[in-house]
C-alpha atoms as a PDB file:
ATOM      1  CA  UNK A   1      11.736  34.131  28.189  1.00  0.00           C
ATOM      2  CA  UNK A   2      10.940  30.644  27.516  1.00  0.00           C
ATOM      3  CA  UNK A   3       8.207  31.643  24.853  1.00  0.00           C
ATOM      4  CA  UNK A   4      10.816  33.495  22.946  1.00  0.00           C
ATOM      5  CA  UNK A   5      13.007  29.890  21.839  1.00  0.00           C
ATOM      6  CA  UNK A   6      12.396  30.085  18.144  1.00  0.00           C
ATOM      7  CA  UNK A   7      12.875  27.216  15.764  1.00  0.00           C
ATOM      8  CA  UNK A   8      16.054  29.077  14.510  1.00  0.00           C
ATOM      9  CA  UNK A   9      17.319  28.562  17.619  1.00  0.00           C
ATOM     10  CA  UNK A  10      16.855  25.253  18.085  1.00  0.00           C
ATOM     11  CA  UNK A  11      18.009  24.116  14.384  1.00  0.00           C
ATOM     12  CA  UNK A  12      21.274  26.113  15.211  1.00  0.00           C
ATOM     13  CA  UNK A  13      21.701  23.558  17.978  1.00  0.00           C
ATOM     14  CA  UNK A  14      20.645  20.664  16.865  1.00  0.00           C
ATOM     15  CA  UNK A  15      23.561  21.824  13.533  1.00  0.00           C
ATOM     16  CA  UNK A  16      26.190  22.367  16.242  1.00  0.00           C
ATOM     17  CA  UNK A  17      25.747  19.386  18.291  1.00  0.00           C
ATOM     18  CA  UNK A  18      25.681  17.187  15.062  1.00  0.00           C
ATOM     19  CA  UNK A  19      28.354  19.384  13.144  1.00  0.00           C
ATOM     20  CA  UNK A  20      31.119  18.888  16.376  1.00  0.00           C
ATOM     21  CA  UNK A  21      31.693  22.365  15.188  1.00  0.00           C
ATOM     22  CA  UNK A  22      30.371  26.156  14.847  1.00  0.00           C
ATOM     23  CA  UNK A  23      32.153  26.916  11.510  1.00  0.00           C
ATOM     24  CA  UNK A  24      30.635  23.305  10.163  1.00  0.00           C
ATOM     25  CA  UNK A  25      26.957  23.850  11.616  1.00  0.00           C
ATOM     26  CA  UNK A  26      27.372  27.404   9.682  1.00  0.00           C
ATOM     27  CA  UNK A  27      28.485  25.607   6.653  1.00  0.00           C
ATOM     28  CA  UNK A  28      25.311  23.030   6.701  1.00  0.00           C
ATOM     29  CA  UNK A  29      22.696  25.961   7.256  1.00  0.00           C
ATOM     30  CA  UNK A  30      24.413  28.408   5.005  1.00  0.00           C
ATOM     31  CA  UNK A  31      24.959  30.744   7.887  1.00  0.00           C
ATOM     32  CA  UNK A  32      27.788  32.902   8.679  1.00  0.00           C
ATOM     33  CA  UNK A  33      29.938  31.405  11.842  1.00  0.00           C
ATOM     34  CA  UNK A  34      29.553  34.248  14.134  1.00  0.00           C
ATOM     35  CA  UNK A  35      25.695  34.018  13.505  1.00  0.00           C
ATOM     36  CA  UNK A  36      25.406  30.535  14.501  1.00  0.00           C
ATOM     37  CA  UNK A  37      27.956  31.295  17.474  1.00  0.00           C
ATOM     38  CA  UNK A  38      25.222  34.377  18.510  1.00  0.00           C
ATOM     39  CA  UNK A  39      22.103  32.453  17.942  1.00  0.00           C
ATOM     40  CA  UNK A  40      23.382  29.809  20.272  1.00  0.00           C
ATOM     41  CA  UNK A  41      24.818  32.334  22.893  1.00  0.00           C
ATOM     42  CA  UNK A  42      21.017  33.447  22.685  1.00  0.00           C
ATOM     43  CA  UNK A  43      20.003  30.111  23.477  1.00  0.00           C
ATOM     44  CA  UNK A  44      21.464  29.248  26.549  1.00  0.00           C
ATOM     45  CA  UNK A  45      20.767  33.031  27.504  1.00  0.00           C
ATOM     46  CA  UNK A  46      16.866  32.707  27.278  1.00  0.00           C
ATOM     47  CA  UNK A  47      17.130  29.011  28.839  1.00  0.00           C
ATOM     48  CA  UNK A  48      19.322  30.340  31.459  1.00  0.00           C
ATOM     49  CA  UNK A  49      21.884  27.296  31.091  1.00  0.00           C
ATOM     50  CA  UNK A  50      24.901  26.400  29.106  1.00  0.00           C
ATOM     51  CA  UNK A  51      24.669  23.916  26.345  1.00  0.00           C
ATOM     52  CA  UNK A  52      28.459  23.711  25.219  1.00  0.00           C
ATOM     53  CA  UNK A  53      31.028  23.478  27.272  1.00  0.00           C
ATOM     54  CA  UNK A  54      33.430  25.988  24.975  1.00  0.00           C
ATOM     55  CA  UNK A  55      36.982  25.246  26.990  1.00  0.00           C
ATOM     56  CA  UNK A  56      38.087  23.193  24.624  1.00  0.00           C
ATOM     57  CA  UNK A  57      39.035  23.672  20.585  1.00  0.00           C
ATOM     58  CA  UNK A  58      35.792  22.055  19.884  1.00  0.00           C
ATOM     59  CA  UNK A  59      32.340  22.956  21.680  1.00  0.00           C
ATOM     60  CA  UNK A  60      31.213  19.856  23.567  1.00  0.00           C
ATOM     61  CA  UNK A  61      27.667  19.416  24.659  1.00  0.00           C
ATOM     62  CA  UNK A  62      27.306  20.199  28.405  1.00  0.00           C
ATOM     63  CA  UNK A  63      25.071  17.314  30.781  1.00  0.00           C
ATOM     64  CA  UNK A  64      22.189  19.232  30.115  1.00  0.00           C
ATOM     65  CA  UNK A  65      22.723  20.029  26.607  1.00  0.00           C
ATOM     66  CA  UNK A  66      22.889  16.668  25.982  1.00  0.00           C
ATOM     67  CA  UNK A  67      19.563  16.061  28.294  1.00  0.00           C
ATOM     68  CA  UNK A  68      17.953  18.922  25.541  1.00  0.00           C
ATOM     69  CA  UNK A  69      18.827  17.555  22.349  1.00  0.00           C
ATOM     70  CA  UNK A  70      17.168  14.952  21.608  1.00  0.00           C
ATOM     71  CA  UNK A  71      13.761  17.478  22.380  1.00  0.00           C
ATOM     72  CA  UNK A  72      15.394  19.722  19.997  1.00  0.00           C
ATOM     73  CA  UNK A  73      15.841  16.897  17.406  1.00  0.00           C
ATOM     74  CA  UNK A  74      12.308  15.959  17.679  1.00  0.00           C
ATOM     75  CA  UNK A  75      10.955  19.749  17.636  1.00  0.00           C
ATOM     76  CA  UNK A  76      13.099  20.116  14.364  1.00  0.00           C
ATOM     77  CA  UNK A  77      12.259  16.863  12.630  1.00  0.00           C
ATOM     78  CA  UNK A  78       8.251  17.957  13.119  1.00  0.00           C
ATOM     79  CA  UNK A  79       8.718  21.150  11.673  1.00  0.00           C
ATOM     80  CA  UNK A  80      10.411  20.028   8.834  1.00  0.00           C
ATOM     81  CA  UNK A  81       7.640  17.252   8.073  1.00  0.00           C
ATOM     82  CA  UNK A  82       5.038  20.250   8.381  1.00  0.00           C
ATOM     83  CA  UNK A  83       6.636  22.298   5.756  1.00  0.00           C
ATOM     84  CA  UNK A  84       6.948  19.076   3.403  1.00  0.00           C
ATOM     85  CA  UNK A  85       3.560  18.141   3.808  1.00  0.00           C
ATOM     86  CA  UNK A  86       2.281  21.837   3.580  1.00  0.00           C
ATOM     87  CA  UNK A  87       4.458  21.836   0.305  1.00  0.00           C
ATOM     88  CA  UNK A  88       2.391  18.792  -1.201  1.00  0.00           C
ATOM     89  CA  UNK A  89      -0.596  19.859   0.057  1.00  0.00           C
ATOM     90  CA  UNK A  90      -0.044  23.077  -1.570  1.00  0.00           C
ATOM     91  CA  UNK A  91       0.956  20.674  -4.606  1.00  0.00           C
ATOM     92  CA  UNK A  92      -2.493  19.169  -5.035  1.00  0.00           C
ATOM     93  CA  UNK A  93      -1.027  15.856  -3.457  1.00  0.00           C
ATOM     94  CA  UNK A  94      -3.310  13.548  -1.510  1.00  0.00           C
ATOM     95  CA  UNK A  95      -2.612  13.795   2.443  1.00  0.00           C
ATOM     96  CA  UNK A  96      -3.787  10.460   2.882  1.00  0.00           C
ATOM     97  CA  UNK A  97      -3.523   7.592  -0.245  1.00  0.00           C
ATOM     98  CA  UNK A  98      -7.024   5.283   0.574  1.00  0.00           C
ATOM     99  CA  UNK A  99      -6.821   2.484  -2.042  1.00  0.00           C
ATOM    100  CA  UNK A 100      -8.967  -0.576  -2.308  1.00  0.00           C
ATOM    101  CA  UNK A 101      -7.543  -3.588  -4.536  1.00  0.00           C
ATOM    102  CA  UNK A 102      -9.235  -6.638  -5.565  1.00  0.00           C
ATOM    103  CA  UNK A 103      -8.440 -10.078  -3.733  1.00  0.00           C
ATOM    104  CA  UNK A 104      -7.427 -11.868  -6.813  1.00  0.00           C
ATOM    105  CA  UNK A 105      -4.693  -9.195  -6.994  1.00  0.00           C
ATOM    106  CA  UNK A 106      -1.504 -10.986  -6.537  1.00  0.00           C
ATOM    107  CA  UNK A 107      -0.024 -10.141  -3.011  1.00  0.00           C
ATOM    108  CA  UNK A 108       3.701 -10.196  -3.879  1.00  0.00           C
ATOM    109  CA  UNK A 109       3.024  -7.880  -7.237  1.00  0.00           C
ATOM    110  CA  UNK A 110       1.020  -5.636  -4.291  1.00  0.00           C
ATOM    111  CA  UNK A 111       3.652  -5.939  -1.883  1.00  0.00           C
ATOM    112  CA  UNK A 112       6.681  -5.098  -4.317  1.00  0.00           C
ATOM    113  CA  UNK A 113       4.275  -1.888  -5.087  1.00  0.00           C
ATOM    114  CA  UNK A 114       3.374  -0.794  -1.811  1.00  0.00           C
ATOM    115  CA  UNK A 115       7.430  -1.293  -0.760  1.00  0.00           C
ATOM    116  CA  UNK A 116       8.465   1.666  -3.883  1.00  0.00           C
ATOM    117  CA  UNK A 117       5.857   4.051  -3.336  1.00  0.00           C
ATOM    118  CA  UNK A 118       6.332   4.105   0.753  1.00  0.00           C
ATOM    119  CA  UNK A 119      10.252   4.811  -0.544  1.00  0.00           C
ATOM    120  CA  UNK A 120       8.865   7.455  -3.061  1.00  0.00           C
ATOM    121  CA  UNK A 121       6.294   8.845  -0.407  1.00  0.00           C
ATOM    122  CA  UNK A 122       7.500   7.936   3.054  1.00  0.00           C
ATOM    123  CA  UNK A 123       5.027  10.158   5.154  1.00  0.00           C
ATOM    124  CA  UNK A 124       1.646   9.797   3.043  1.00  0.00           C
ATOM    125  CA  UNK A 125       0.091   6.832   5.094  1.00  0.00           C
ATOM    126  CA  UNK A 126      -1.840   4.789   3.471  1.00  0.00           C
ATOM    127  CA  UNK A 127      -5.094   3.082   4.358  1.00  0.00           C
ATOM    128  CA  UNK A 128      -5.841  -0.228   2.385  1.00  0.00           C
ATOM    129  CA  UNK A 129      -8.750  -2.399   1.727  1.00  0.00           C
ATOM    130  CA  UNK A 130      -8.665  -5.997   0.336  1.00  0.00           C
ATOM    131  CA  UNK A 131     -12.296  -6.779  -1.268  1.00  0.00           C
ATOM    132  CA  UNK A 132     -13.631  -8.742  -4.014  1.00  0.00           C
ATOM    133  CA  UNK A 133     -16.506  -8.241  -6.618  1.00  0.00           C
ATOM    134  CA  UNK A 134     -18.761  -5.299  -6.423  1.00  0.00           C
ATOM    135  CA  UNK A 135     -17.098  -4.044  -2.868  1.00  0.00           C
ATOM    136  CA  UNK A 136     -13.765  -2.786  -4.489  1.00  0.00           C
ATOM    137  CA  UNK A 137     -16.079  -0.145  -6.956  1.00  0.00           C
ATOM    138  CA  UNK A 138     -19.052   0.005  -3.608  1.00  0.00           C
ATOM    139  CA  UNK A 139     -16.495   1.831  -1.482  1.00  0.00           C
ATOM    140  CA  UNK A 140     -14.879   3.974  -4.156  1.00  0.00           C
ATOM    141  CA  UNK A 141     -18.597   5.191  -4.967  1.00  0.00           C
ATOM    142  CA  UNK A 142     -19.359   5.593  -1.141  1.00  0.00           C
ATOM    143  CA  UNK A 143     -16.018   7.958  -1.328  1.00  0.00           C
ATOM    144  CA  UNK A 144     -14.118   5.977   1.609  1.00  0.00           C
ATOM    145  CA  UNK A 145     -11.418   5.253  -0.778  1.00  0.00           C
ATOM    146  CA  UNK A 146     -10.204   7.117  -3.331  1.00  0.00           C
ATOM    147  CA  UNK A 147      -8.940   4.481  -5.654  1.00  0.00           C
ATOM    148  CA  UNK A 148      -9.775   0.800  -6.479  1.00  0.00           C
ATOM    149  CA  UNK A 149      -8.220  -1.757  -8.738  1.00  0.00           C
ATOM    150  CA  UNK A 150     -10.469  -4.616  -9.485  1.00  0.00           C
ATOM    151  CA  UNK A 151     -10.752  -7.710 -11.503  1.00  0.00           C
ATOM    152  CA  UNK A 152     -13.498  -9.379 -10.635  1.00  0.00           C
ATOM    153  CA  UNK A 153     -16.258  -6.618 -11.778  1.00  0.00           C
ATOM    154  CA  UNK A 154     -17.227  -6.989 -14.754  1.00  0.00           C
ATOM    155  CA  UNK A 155     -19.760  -3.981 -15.103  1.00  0.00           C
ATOM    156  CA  UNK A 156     -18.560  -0.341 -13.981  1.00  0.00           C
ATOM    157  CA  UNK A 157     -20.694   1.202 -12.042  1.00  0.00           C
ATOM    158  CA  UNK A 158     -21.922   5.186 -13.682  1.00  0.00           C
ATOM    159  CA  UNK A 159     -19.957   7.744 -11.818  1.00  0.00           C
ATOM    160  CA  UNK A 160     -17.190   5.585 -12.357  1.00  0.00           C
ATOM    161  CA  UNK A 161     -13.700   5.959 -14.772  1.00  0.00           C
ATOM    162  CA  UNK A 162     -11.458   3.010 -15.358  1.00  0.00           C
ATOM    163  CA  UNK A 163      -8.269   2.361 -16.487  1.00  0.00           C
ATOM    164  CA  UNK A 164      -6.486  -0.778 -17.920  1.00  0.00           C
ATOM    165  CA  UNK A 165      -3.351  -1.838 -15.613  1.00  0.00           C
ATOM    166  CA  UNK A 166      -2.566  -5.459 -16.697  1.00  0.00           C
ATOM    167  CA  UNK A 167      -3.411  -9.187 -16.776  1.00  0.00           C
ATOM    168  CA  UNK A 168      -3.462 -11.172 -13.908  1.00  0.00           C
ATOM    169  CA  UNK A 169      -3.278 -15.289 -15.244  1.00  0.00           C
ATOM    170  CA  UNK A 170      -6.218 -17.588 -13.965  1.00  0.00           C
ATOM    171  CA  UNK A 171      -6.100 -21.036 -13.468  1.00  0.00           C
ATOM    172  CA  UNK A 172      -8.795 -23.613 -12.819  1.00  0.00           C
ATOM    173  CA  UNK A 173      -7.718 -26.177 -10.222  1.00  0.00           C
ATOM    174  CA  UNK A 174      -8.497 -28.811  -7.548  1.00  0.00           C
ATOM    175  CA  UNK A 175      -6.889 -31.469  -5.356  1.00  0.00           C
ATOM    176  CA  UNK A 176      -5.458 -34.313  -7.236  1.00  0.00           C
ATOM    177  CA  UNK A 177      -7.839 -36.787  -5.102  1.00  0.00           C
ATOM    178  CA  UNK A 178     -10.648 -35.295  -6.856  1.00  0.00           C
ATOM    179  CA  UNK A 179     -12.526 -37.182  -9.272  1.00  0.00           C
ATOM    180  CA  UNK A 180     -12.751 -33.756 -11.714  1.00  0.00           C
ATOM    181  CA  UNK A 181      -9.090 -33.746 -10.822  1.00  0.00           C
ATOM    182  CA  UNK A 182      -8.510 -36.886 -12.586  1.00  0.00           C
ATOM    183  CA  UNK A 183     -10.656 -36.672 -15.763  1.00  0.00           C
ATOM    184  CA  UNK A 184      -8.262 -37.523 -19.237  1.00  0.00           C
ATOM    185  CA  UNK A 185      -8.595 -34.240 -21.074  1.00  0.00           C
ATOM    186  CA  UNK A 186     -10.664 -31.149 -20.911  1.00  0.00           C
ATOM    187  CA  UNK A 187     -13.551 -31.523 -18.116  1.00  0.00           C
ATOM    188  CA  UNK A 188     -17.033 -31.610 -19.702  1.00  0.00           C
ATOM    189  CA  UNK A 189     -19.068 -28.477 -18.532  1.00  0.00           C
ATOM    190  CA  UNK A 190     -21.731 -30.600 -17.244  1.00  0.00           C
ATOM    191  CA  UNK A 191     -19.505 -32.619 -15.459  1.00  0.00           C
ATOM    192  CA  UNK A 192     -18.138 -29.704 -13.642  1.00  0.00           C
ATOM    193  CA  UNK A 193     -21.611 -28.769 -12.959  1.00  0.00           C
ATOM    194  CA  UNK A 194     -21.928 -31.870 -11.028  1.00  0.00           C
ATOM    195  CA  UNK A 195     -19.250 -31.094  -8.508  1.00  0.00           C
ATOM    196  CA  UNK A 196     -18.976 -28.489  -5.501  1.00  0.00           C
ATOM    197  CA  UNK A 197     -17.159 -25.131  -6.904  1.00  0.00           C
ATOM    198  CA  UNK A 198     -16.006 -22.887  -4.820  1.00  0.00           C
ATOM    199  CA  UNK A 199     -16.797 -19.469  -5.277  1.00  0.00           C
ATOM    200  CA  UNK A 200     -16.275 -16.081  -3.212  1.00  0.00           C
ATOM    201  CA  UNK A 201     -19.336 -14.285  -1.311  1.00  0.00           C
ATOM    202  CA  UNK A 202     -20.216 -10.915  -3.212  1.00  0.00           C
ATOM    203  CA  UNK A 203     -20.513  -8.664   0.253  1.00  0.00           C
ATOM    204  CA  UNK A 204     -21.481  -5.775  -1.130  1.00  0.00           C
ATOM    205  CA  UNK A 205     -25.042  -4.432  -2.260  1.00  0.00           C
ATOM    206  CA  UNK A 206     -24.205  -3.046  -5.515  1.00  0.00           C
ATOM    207  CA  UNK A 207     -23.674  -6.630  -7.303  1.00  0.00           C
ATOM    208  CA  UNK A 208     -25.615  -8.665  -4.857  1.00  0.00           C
ATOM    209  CA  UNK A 209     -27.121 -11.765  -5.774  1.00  0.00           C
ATOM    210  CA  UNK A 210     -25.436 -11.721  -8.825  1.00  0.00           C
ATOM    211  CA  UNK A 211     -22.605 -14.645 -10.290  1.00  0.00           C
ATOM    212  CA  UNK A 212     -19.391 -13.950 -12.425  1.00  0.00           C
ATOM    213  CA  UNK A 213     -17.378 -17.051 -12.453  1.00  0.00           C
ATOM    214  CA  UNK A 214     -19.826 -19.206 -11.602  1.00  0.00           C
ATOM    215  CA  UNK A 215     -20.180 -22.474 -13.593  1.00  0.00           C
ATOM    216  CA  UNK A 216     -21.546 -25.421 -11.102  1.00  0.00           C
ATOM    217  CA  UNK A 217     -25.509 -26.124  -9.663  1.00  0.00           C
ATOM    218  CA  UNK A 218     -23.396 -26.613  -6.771  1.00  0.00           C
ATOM    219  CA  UNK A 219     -21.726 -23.966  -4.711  1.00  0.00           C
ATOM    220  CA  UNK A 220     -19.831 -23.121  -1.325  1.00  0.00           C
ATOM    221  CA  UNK A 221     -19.388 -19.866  -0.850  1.00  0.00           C
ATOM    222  CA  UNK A 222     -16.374 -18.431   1.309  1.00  0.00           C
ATOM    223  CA  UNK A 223     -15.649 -14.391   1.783  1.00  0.00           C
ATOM    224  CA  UNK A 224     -11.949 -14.875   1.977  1.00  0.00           C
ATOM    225  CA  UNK A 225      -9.682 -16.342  -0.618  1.00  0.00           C
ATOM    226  CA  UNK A 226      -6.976 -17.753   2.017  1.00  0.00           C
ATOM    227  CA  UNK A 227      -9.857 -19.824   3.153  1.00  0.00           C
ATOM    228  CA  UNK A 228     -11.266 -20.666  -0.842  1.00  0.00           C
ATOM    229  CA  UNK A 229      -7.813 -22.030  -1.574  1.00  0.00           C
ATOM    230  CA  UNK A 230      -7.793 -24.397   1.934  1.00  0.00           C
ATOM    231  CA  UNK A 231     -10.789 -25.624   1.327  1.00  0.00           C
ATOM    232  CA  UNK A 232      -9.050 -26.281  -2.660  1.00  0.00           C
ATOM    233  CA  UNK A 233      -6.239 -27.927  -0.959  1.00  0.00           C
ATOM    234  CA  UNK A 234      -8.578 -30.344   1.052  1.00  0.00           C
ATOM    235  CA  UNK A 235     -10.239 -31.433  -1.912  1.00  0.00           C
ATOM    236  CA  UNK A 236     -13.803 -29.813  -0.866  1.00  0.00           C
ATOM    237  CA  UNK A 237     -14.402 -28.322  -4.330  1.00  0.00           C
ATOM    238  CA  UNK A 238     -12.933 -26.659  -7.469  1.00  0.00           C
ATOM    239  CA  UNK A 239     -12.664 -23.377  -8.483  1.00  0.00           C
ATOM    240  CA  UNK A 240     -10.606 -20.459 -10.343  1.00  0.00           C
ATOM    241  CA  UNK A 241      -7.689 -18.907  -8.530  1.00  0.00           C
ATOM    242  CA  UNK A 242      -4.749 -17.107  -9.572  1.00  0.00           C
ATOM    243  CA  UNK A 243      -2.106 -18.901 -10.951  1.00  0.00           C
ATOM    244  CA  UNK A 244       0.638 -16.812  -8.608  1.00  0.00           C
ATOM    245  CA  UNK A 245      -1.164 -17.912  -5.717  1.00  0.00           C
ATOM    246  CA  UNK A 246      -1.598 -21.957  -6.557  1.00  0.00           C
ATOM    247  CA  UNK A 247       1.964 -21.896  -8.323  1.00  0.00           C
ATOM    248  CA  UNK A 248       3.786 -23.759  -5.167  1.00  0.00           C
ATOM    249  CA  UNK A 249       0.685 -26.007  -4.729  1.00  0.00           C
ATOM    250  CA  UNK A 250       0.644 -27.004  -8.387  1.00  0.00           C
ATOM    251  CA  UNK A 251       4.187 -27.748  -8.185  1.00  0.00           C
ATOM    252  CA  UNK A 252       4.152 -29.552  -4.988  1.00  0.00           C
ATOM    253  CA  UNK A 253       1.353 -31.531  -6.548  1.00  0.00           C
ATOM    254  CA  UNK A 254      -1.229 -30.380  -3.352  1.00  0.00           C
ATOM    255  CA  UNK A 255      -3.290 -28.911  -6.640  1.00  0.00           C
ATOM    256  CA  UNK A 256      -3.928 -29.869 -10.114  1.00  0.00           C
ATOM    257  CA  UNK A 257      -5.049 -27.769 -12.680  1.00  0.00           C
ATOM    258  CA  UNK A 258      -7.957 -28.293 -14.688  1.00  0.00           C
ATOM    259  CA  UNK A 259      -8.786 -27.209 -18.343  1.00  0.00           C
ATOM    260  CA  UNK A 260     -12.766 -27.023 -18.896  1.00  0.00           C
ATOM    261  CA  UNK A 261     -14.421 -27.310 -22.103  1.00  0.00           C
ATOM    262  CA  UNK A 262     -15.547 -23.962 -23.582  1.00  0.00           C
ATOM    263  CA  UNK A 263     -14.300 -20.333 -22.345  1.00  0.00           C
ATOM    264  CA  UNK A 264     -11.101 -20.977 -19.385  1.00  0.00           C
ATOM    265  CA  UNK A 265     -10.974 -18.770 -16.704  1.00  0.00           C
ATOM    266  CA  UNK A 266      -7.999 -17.210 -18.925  1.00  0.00           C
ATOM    267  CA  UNK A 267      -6.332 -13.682 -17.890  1.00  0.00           C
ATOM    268  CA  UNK A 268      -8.598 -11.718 -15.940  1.00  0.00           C
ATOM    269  CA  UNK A 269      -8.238  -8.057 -16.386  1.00  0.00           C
ATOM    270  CA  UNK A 270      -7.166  -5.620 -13.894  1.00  0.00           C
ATOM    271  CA  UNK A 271      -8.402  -2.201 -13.663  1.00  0.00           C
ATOM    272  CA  UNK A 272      -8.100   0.997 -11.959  1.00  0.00           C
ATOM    273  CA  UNK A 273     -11.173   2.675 -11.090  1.00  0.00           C
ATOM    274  CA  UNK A 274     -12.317   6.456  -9.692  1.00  0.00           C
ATOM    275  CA  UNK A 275     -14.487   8.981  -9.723  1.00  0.00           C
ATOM    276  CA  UNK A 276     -14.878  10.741 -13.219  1.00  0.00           C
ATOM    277  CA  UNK A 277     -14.940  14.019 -11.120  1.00  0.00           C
ATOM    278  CA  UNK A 278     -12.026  13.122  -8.981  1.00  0.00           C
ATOM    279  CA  UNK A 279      -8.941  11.546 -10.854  1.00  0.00           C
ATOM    280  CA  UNK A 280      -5.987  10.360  -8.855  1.00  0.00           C
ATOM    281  CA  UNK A 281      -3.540  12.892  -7.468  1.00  0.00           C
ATOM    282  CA  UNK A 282       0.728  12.652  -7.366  1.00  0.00           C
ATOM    283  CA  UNK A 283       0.260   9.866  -5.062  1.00  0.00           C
ATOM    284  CA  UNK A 284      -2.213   7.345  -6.366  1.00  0.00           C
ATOM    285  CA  UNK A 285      -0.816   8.229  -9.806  1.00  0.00           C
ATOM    286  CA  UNK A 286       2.682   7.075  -8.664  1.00  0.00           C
ATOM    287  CA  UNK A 287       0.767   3.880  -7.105  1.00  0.00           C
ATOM    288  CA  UNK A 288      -0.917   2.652  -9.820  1.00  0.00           C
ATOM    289  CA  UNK A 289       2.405   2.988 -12.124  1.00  0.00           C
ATOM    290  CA  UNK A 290       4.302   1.107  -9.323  1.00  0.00           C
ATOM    291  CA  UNK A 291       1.579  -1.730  -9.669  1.00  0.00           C
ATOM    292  CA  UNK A 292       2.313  -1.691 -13.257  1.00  0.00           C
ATOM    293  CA  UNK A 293       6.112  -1.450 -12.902  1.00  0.00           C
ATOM    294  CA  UNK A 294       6.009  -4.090  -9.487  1.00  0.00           C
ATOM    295  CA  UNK A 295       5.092  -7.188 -12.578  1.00  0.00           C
ATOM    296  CA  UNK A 296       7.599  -6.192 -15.010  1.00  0.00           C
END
């Protein structure tokens, strides 16, 4: 008997326990009263128990109605999320959104992003990656995500499409007990060049071995750019950051900022990147436009 409960059935009761009513759980399923009334007569008959107690004007859940519901609820809510992601499945949307964004990338404009599209798409999870230099475009190419954004690649990679998104705004900067840091005017190239800069580690293969930023003989190299800006703040070294992230240490006075002679770090360009034979679906559409939107 049990194998016969349909999801009919248990939507009609989940209606009439929220509803208070018969006539109002009708009304919200667009159901004639005496069919909801039936359906959950049918109910209790096949699980051989009473689920309203029907004595009074208004049905009231019975003990063990009230022990079934919140199964019912649950059984409901997952057939309704398998119809609305068989719906954007059938829609050519992505089931999964795998995105890889570049670590200069500021984290609140990223943040601000990922807060409207989870409103926008609340059950498409979303897997995401935070690498710098050739690794954003290395594991769009290797197919484990499906979009990057990147900054810090200069050269695309063939296979690959781009697309402009914005600016993000550079700054050159160091601790203010830095001898660089206290140079009158713009820094002489080769003075830099005399002085530890502090540069991220390129972990991928595809632009090993290879510098963009790079202006000293003298180099640390860090794979994390929480751990480039400490070693900034302790006055180890100088190097190019994003001005959102140094913003609070430049005011504070923990950093100064530095103008070299010749080309400035300036506004480093972000892009979007894919496959040329797989362009972004409803989903990463909506996030890149969000990323956009997020520094308006």
């Amino acid at each position: 008997m049990l194998d016969s409960v349909s999801l009919d059935y248990l939507r009609a009761f989940v209606a009439v326990a929220r509803e208070g009513s018969f006539t109002a759980a009708a009304h919200s399923l667009g159901r004639a009263q005496s069919a909801i009334s039936q359906t959950i007569a049918n109910l209790e008959g096949q699980l051989g128990l009473l689920l309203f107690d029907r004595t009074e004007k208004r049905p009231q859940l019975s003990q063990r109605g009230r022990s079934l519901l919140p199964d019912a609820e649950q059984i409901v809510i997952a057939a309704d999320r398998l119809k609305a992601k068989a719906r954007r499945l059938a829609e050519g949307l992505e089931p999964e959104l795998s995105v890889v964004v570049d670590v200069m990338l500021p984290q609140g404009r990223l943040i601000k992003a990922l807060t409207t599209f989870s409103e926008a798409f609340p059950d498409t999870p979303i897997r995401l990656h935070i690498e710098a230099l050739g690794a954003v475009a290395e594991l769009v190419l290797n197919g484990q995500c499906r979009i990057g954004v990147t900054g810090t690649l200069p050269i695309l990679p063939e296979g690959l499409g781009a697309e402009r998104l914005f600016g993000v705004e550079m700054a050159t900067v160091a601790a203010p007990q830095m001898l660089m840091a206290r140079h009158d005017g713009p820094v002489p190239l080769d003075y830099a060049q005399q002085h530890i800069q502090i540069v991220l580690t390129d972990r991928s293969t595809l632009t090993r071995d290879r510098d963009f930023g790079v202006q000293s003989e003298r180099t640390w190299r860090v794979g994390d750019l929480g751990a480039k800006l400490a070693l900034l703040q302790a006055g180890l070294g100088w190097g190019h950051m994003p001005l959102a992230m140094v913003r609070e240490d430049l005011a504070a006075g923990r950093l100064r900022r530095l103008e070299l002679e010749g080309p400035g770090p300036g506004i480093l360009p972000m892009r979007a990147i894919f496959p040329i034979s797989r362009l972004p679906g409803p989903a990463g559409r909506h996030f890149l436009d969000d990323l956009v939107r997020a520094g308006a």
